[in-house]
C-alpha atoms as a PDB file:
ATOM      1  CA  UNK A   1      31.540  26.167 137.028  1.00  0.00           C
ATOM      2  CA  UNK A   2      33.790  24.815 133.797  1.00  0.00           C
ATOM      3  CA  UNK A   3      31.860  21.242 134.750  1.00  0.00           C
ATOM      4  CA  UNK A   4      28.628  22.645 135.031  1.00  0.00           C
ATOM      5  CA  UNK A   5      28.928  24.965 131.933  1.00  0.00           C
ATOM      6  CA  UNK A   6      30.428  22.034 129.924  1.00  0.00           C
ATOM      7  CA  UNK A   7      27.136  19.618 130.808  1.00  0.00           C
ATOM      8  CA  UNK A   8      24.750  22.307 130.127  1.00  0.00           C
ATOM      9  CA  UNK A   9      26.648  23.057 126.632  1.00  0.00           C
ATOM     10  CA  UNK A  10      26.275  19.486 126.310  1.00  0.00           C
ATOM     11  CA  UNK A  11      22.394  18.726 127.085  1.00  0.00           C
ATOM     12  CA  UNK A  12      21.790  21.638 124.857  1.00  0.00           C
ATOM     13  CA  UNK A  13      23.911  20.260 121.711  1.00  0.00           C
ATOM     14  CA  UNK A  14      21.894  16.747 122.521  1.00  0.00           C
ATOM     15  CA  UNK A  15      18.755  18.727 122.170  1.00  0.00           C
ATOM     16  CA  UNK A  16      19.848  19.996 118.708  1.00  0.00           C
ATOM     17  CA  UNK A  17      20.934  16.779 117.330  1.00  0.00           C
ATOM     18  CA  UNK A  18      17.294  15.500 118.934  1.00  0.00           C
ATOM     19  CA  UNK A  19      15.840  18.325 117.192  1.00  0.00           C
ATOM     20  CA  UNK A  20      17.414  17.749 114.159  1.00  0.00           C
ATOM     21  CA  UNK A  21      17.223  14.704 113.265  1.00  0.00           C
ATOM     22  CA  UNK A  22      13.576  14.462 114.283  1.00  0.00           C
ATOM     23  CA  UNK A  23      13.311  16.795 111.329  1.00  0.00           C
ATOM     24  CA  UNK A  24      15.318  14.624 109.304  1.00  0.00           C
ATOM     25  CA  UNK A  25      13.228  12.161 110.108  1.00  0.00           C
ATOM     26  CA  UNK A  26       9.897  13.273 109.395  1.00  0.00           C
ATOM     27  CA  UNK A  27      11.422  14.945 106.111  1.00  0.00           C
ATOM     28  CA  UNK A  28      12.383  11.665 104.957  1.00  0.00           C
ATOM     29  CA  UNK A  29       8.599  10.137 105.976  1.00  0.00           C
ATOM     30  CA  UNK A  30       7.077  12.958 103.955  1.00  0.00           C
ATOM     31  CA  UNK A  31       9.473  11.696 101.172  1.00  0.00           C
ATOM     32  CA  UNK A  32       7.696   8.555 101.613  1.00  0.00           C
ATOM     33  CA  UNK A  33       5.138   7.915  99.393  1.00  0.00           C
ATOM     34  CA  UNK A  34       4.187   3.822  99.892  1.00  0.00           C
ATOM     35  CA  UNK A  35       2.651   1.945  96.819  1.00  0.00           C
ATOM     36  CA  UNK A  36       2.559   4.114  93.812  1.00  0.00           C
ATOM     37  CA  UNK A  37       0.523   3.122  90.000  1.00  0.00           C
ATOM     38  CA  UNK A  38       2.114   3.582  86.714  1.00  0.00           C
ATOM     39  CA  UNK A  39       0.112   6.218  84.570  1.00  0.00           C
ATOM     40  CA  UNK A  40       0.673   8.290  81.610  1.00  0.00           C
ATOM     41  CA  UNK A  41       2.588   5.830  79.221  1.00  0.00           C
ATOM     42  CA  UNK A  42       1.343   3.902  76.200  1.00  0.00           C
ATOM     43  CA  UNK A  43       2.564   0.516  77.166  1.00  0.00           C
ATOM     44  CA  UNK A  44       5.331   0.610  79.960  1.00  0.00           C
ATOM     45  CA  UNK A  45       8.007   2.551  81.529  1.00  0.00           C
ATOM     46  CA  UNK A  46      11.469   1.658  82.568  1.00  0.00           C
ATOM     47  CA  UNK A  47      12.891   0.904  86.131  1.00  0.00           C
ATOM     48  CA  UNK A  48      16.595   2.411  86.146  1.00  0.00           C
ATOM     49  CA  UNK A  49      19.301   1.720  88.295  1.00  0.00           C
ATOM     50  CA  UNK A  50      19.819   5.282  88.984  1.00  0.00           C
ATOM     51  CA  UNK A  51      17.852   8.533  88.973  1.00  0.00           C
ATOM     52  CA  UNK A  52      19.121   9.357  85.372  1.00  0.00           C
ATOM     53  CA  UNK A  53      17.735   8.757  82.223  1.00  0.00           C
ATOM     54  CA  UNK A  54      20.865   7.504  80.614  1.00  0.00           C
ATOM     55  CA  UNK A  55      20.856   5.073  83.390  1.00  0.00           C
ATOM     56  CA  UNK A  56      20.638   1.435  82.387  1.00  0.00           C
ATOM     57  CA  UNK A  57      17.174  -0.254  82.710  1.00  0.00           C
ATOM     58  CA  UNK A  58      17.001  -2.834  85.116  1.00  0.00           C
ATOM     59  CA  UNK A  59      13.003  -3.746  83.766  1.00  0.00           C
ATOM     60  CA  UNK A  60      10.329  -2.730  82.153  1.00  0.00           C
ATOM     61  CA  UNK A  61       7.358  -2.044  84.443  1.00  0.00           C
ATOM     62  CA  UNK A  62       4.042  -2.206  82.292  1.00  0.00           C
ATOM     63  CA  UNK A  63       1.061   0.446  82.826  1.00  0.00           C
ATOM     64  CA  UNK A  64      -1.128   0.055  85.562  1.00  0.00           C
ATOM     65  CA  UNK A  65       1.296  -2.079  87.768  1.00  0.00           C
ATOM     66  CA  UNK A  66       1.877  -1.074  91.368  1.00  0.00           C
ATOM     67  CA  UNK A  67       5.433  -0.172  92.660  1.00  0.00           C
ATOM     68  CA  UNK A  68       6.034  -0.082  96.262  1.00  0.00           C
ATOM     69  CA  UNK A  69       8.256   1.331  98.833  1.00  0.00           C
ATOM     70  CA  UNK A  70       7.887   4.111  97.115  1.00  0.00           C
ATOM     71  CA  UNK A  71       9.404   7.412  97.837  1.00  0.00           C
ATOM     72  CA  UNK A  72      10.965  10.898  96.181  1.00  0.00           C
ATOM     73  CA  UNK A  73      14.439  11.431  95.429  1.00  0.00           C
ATOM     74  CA  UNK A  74      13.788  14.059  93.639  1.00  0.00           C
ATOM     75  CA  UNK A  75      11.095  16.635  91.564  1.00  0.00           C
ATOM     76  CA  UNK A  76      11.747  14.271  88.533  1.00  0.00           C
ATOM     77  CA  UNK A  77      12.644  10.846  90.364  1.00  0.00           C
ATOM     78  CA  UNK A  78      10.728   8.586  92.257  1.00  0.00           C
ATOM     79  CA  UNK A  79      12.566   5.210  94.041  1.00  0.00           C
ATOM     80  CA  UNK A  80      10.361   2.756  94.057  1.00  0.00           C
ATOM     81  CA  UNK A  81      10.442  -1.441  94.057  1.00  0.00           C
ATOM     82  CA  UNK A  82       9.087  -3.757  91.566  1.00  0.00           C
ATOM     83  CA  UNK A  83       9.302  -7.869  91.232  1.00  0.00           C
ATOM     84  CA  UNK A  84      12.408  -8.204  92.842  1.00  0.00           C
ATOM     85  CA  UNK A  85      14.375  -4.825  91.395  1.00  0.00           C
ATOM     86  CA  UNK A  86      14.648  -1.345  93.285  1.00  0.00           C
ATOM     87  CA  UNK A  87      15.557   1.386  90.999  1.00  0.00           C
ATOM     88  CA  UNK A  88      13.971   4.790  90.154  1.00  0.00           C
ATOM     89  CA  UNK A  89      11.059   5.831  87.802  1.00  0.00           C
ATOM     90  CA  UNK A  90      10.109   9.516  86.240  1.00  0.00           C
ATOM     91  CA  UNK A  91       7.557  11.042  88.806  1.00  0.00           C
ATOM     92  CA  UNK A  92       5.375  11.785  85.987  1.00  0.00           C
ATOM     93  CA  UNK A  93       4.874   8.194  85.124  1.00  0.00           C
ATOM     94  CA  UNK A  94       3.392   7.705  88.716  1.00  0.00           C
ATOM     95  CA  UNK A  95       0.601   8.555  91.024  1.00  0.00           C
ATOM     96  CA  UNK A  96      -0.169   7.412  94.575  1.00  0.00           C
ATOM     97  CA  UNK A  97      -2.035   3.614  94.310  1.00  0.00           C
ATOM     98  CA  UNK A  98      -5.776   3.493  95.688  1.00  0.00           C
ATOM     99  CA  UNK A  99      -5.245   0.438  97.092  1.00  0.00           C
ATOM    100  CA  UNK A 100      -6.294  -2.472  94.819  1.00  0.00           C
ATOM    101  CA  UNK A 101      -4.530  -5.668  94.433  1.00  0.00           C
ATOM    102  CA  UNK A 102      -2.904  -5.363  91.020  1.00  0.00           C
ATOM    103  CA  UNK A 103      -0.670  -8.461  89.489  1.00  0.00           C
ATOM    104  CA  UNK A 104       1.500  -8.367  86.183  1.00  0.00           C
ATOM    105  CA  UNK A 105       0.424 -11.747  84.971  1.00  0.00           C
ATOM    106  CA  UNK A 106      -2.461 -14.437  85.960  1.00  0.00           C
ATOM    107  CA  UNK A 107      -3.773 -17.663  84.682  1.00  0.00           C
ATOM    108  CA  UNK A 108      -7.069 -19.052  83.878  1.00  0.00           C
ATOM    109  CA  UNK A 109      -7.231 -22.343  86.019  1.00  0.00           C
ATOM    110  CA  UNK A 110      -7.686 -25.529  84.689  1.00  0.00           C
ATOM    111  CA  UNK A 111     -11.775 -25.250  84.692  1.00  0.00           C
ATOM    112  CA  UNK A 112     -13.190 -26.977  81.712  1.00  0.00           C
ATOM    113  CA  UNK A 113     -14.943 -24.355  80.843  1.00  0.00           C
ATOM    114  CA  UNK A 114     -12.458 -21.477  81.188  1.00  0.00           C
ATOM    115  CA  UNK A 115     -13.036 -18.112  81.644  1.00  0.00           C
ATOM    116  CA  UNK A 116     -16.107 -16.081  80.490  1.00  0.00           C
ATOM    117  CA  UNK A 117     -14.592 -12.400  79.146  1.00  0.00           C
ATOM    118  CA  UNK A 118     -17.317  -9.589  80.036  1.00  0.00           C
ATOM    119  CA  UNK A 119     -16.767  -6.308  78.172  1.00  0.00           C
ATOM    120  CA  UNK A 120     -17.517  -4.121  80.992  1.00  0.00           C
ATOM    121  CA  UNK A 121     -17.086  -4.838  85.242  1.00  0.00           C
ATOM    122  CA  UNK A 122     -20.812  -4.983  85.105  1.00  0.00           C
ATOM    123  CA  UNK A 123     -21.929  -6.817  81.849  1.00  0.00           C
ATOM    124  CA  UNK A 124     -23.611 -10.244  82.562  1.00  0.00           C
ATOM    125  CA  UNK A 125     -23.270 -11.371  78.868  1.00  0.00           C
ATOM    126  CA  UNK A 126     -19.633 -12.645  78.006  1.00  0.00           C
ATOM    127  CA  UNK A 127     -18.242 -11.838  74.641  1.00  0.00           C
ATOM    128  CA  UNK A 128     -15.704 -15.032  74.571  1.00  0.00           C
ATOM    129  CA  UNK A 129     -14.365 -17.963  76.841  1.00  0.00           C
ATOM    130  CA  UNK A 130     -10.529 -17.439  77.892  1.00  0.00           C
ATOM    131  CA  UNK A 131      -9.062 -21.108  77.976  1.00  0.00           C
ATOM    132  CA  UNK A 132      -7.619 -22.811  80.840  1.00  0.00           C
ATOM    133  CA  UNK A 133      -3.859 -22.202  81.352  1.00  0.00           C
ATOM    134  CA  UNK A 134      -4.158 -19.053  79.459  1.00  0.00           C
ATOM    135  CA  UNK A 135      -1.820 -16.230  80.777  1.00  0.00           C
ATOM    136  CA  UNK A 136      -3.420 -12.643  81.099  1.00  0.00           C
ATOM    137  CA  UNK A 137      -1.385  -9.308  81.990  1.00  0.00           C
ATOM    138  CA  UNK A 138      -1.648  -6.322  83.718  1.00  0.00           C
ATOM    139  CA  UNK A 139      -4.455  -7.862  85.970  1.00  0.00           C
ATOM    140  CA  UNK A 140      -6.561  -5.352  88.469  1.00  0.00           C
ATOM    141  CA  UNK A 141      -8.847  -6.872  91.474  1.00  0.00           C
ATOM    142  CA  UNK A 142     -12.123  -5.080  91.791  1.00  0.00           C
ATOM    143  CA  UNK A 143     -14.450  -5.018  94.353  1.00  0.00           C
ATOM    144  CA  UNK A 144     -17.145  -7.120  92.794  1.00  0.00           C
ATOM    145  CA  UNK A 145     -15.108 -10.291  92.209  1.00  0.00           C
ATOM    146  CA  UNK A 146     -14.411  -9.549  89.067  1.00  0.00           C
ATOM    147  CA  UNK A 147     -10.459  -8.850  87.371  1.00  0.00           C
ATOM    148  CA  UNK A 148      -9.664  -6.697  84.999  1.00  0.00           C
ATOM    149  CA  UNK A 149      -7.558  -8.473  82.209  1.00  0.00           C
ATOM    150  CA  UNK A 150      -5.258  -7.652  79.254  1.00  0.00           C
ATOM    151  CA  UNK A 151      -5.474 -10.843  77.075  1.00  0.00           C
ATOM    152  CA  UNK A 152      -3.826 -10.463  74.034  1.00  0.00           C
ATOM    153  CA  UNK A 153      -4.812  -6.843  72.632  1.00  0.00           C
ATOM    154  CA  UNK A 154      -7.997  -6.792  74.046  1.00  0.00           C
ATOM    155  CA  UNK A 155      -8.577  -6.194  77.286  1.00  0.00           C
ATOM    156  CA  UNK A 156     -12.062  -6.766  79.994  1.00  0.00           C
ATOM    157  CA  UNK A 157     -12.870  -8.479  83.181  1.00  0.00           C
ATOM    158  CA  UNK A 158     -13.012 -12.260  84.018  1.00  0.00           C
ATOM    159  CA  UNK A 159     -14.361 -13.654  87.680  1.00  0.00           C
ATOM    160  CA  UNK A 160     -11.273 -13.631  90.434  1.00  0.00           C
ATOM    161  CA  UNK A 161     -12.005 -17.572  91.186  1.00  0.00           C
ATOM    162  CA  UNK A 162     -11.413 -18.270  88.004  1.00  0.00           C
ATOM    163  CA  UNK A 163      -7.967 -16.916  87.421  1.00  0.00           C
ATOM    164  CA  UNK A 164      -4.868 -17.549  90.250  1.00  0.00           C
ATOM    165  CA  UNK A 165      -1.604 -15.479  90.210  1.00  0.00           C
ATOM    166  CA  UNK A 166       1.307 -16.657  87.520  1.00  0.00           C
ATOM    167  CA  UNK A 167       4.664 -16.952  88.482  1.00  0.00           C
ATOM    168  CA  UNK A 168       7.092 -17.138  85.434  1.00  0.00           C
ATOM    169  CA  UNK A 169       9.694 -19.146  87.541  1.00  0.00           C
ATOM    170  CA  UNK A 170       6.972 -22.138  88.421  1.00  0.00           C
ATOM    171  CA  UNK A 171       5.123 -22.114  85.194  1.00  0.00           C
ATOM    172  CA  UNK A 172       8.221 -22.060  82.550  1.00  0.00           C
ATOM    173  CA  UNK A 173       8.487 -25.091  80.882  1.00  0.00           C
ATOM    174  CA  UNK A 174      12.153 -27.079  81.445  1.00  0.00           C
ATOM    175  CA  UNK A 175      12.024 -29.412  78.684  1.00  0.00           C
ATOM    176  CA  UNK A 176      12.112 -28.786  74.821  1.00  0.00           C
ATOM    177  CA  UNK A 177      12.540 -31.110  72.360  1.00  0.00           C
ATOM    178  CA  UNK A 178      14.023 -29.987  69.352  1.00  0.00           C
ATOM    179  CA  UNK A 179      12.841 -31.215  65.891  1.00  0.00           C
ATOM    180  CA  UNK A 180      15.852 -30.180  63.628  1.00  0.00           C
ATOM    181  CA  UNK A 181      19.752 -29.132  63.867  1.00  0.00           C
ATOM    182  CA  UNK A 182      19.517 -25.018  63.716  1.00  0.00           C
ATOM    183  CA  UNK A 183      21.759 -24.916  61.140  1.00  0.00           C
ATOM    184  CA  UNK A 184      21.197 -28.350  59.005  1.00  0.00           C
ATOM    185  CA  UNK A 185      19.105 -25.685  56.518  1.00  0.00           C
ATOM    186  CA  UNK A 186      15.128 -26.336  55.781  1.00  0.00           C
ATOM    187  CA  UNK A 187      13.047 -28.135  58.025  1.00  0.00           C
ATOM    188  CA  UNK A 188      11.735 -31.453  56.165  1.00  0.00           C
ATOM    189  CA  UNK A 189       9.635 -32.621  58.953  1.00  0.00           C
ATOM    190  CA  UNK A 190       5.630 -32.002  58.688  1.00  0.00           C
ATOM    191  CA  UNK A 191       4.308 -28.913  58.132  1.00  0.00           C
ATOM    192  CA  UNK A 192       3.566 -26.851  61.470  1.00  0.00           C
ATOM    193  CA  UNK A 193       0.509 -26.360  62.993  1.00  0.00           C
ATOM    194  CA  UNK A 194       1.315 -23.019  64.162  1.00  0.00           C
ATOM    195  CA  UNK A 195       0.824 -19.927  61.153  1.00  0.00           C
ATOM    196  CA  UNK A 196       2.182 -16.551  61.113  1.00  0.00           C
ATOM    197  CA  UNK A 197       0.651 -14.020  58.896  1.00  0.00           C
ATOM    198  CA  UNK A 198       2.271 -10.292  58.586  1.00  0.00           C
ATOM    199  CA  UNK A 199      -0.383  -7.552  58.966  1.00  0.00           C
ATOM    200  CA  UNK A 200       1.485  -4.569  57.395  1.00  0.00           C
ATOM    201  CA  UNK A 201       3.546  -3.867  54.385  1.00  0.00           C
ATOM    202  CA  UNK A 202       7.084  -3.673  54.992  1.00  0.00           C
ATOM    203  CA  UNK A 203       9.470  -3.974  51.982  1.00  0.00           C
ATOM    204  CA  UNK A 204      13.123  -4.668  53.003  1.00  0.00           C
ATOM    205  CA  UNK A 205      14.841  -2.736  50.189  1.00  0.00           C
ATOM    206  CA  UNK A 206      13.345   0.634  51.678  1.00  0.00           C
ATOM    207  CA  UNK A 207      15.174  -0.111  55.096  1.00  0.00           C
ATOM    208  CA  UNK A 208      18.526   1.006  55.523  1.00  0.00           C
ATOM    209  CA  UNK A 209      20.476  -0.359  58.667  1.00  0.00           C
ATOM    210  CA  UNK A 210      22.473   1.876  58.105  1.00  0.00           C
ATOM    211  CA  UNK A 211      20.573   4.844  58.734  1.00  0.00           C
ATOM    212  CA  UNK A 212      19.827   3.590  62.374  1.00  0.00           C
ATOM    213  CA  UNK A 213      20.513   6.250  64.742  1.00  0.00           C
ATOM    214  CA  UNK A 214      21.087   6.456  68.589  1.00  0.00           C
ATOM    215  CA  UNK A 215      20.629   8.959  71.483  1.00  0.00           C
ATOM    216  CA  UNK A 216      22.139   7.841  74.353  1.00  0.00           C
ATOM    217  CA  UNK A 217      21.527  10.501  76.839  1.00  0.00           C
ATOM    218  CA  UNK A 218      18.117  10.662  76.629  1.00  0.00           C
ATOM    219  CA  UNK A 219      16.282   7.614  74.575  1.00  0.00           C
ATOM    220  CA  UNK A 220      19.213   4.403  75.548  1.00  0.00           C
ATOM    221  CA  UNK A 221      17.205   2.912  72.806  1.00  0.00           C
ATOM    222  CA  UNK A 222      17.871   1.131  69.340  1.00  0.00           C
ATOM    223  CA  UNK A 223      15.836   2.972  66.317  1.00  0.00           C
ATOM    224  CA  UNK A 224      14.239   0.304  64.985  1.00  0.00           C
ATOM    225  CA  UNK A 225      10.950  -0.636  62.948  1.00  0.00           C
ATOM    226  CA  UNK A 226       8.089  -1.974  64.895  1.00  0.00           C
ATOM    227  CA  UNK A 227       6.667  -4.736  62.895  1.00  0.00           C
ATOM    228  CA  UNK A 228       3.061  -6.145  63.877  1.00  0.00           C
ATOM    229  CA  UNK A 229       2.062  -9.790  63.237  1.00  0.00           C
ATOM    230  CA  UNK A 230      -0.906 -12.616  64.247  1.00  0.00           C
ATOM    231  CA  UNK A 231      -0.468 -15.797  64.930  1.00  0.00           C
ATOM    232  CA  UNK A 232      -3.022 -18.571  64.749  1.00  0.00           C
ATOM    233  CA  UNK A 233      -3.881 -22.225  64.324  1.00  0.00           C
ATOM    234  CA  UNK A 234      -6.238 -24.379  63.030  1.00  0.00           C
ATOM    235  CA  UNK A 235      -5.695 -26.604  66.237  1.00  0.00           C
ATOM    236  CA  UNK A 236      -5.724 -25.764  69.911  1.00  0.00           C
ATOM    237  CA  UNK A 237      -2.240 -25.540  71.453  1.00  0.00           C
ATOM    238  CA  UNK A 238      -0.680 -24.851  75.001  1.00  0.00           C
ATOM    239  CA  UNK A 239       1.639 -23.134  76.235  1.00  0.00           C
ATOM    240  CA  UNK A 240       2.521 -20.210  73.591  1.00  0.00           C
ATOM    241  CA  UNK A 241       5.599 -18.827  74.202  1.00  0.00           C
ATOM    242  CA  UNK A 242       6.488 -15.488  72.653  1.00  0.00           C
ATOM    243  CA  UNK A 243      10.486 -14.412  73.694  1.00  0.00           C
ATOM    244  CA  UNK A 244      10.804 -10.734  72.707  1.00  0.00           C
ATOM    245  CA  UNK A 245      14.263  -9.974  72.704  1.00  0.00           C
ATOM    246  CA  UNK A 246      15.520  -6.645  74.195  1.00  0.00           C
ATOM    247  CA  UNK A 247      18.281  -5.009  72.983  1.00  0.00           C
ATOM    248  CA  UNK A 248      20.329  -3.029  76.272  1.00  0.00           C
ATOM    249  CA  UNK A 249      22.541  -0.208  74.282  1.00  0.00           C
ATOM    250  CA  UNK A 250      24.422   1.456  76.776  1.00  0.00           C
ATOM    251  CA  UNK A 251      27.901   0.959  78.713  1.00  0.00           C
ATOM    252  CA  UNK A 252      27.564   3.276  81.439  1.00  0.00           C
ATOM    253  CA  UNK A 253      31.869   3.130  81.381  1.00  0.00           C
ATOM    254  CA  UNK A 254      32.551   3.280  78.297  1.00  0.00           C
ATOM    255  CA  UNK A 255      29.690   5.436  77.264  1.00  0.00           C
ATOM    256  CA  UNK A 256      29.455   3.202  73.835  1.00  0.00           C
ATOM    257  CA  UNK A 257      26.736   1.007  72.608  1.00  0.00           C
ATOM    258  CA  UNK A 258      27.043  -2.930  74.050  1.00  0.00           C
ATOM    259  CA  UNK A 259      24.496  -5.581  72.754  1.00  0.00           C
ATOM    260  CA  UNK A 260      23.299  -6.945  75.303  1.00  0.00           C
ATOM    261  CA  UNK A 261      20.362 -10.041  74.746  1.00  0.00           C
ATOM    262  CA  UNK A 262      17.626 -10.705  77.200  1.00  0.00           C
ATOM    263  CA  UNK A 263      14.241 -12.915  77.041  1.00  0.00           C
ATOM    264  CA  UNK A 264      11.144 -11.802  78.166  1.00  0.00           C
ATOM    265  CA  UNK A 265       8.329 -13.921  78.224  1.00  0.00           C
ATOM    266  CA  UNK A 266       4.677 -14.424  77.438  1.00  0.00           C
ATOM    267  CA  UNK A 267       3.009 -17.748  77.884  1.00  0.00           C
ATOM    268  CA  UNK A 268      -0.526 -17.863  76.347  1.00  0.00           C
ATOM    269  CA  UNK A 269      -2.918 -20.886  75.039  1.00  0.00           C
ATOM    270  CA  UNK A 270      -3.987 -20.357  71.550  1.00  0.00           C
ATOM    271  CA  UNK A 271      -7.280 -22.062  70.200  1.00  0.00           C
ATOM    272  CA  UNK A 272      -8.959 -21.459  66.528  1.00  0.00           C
ATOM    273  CA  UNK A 273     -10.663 -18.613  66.517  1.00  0.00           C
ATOM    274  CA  UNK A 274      -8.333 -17.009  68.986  1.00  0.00           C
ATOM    275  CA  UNK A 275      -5.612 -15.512  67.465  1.00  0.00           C
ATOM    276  CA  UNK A 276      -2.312 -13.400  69.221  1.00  0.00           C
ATOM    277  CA  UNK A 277      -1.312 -10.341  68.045  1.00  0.00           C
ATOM    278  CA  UNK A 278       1.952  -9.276  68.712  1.00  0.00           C
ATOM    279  CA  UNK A 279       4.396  -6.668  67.867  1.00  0.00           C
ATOM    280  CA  UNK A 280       7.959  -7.283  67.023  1.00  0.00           C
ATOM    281  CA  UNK A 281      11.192  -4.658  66.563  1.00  0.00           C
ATOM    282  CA  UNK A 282      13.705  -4.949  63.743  1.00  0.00           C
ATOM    283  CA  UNK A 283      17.536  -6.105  64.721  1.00  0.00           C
ATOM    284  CA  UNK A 284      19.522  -5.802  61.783  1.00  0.00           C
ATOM    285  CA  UNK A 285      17.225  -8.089  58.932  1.00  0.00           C
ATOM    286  CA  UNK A 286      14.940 -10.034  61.429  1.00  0.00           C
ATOM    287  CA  UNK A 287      12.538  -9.440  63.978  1.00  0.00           C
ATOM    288  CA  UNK A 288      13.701 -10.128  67.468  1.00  0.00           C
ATOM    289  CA  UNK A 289      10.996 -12.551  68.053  1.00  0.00           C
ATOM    290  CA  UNK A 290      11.347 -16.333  68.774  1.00  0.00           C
ATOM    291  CA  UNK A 291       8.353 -18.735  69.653  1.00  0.00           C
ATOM    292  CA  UNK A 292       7.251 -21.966  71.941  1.00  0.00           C
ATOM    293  CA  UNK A 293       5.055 -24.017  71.147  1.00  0.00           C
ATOM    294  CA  UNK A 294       3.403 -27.481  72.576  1.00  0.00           C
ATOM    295  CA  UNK A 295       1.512 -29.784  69.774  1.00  0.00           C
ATOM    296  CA  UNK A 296      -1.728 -31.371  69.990  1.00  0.00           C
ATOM    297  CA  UNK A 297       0.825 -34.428  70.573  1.00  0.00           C
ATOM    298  CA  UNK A 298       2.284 -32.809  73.274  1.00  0.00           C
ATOM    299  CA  UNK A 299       5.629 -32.161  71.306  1.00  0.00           C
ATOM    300  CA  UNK A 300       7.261 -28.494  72.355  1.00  0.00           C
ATOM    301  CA  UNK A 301       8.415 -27.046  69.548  1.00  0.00           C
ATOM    302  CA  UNK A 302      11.143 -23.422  69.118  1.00  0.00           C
ATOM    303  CA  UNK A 303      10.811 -21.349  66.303  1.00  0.00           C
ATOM    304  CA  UNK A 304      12.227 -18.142  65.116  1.00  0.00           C
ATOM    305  CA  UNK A 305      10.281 -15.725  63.406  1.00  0.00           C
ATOM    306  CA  UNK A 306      12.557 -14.467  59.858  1.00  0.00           C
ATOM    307  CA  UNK A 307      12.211 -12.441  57.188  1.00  0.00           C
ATOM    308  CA  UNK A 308      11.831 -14.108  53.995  1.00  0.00           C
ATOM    309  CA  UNK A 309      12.784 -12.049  50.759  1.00  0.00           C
ATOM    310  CA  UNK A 310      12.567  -8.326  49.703  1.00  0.00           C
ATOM    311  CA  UNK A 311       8.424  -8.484  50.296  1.00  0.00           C
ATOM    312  CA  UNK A 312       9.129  -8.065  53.853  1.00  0.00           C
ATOM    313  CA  UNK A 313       7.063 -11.459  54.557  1.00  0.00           C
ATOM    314  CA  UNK A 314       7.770 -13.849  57.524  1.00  0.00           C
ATOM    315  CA  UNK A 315       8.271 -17.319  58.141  1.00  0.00           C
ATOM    316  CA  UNK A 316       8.623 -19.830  61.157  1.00  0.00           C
ATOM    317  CA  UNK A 317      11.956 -21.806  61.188  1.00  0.00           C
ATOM    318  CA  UNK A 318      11.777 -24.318  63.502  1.00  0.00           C
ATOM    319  CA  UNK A 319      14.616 -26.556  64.931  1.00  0.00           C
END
């Protein structure tokens, strides 16, 4: 009677544990959300490591990319996959994907022509020609062969056979040749082909480093002055590189600021006419922006972008 008590007590604990974790189990699939679009943000939002805003970032994932393996981990918190990094975003900074084919960067293929850049999905007049080996961000596939396109700060569609999918890794370029010693003082060589011209007034003595503040709980983020600039050339050349340095302020054992430098980077083609407009943020006295550049000789150049007196103007140093 014990034995047969004992295996009934048994098949019905099995049958609980069944139970259970059936629930468990279709809890956690109703957690699961799949591929999820970033909405509600002006440029980007960040990737953290954990569900906590003082969490360090691990990337910045730009508006309108697609995150997958997406699912809750909380009201607030939503784990979710991008490029390589898994991490958690705010849930209001997401909604469920419709299903297009979305892709942070693409290139304009090596078509003499280029791309033609319609205003609207529809329009059958272009407004401009892209250029071959141009990069373009933030790239949407739409149904009628056409991709939406961020290209500098416009954005509009180009066809989908003219553009293929850009991989930083395969398209960065391994060799630069550098022109002067960094610090052997003004660069005597000729004059560059590449210009920088500042679009807003800015005078150095009214900024204060001083005065920089920091939150760390809530905004792991440096106070600093966004500064907004073009650059252009009279001749085409390939392969811009703009390397925005991002300043990581937060020592998760410590709980102190840390400087910590990382490169992100664009890679565009700049002809006259076609101008990039960027946007830059103060460290300390200079902008934290560096640039590529290939001549019409085929000559990479490196440049850092500095300020250049109490006017607030900048300058390109090149080495």
């Amino acid at each position: 009677m014990k034995k047969f008590l004992s295996g009934i007590l048994s098949l019905f604990l099995g049958a609980v544990l069944m139970v259970g974790g059936c629930i468990s189990a279709f809890a956690e699939e109703d957690d699961f959300i799949g591929n999820m679009q970033v909405v509600n943000c002006n440029e980007w939002v960040s990737l953290r490591e954990q569900p906590s805003a003082s969490s360090p970032r691990l990337v910045k994932v730009s508006l309108g990319s697609i995150v997958s393996n997406c699912r809750y981990d909380s009201d607030q918190w939503v784990y979710c996959e991008f490029d390589g990094y898994a991490g958690y975003i705010m849930a209001q900074y997401l909604e469920p994907s419709d299903g297009a084919l979305t892709f942070n960067a693409m290139m304009v293929t090596t078509t003499p022509e280029g791309a033609p850049f319609y205003p609207t999905i529809d329009s059958t007049e272009p407004i401009d020609t892209i250029w071959p080996n141009t990069v373009v961000r933030n790239c949407h596939m739409m149904d009628n062969g056409r991709v939406y396109v961020e290209w500098g700060d416009r954005c509009g569609f180009i066809q989908s056979e003219r553009a293929e999918v850009y991989n930083e890794m395969l398209h960065y370029p391994h060799k630069f040749v550098m022109l002067t010693n960094l610090y052997s003082g003004a660069y005597e060589g000729p004059a560059p082909v590449l210009q920088i011209d500042y679009t807003e007034s800015f005078p150095l003595s009214q900024y204060d480093c001083t005065t920089l503040t920091y939150d760390l709980t809530y905004y792991p983020e440096p106070d600093y002055p966004r500064l907004n600039y073009v650059l252009h050339s009279e001749e085409t050349l390939g392969k811009i590189h703009l390397y925005s340095i991002e300043l990581m302020v937060w020592d998760e054992d410590t709980g102190e600021a840390e400087f910590e430098f990382t490169l992100e980077d664009m890679q565009y083609e700049l002809a006259p006419g076609h101008a990039i407009t960027a946007e830059a943020v103060m460290f300390g006295m200079t902008p934290n922006l560096a640039v590529g550049y290939e001549d019409p000789n085929g000559m990479y150049h490196f440049a850092f972008i500095e300020m250049s007196g109490e006017d607030g103007s900048l300058y390109l140093r090149e080495f």
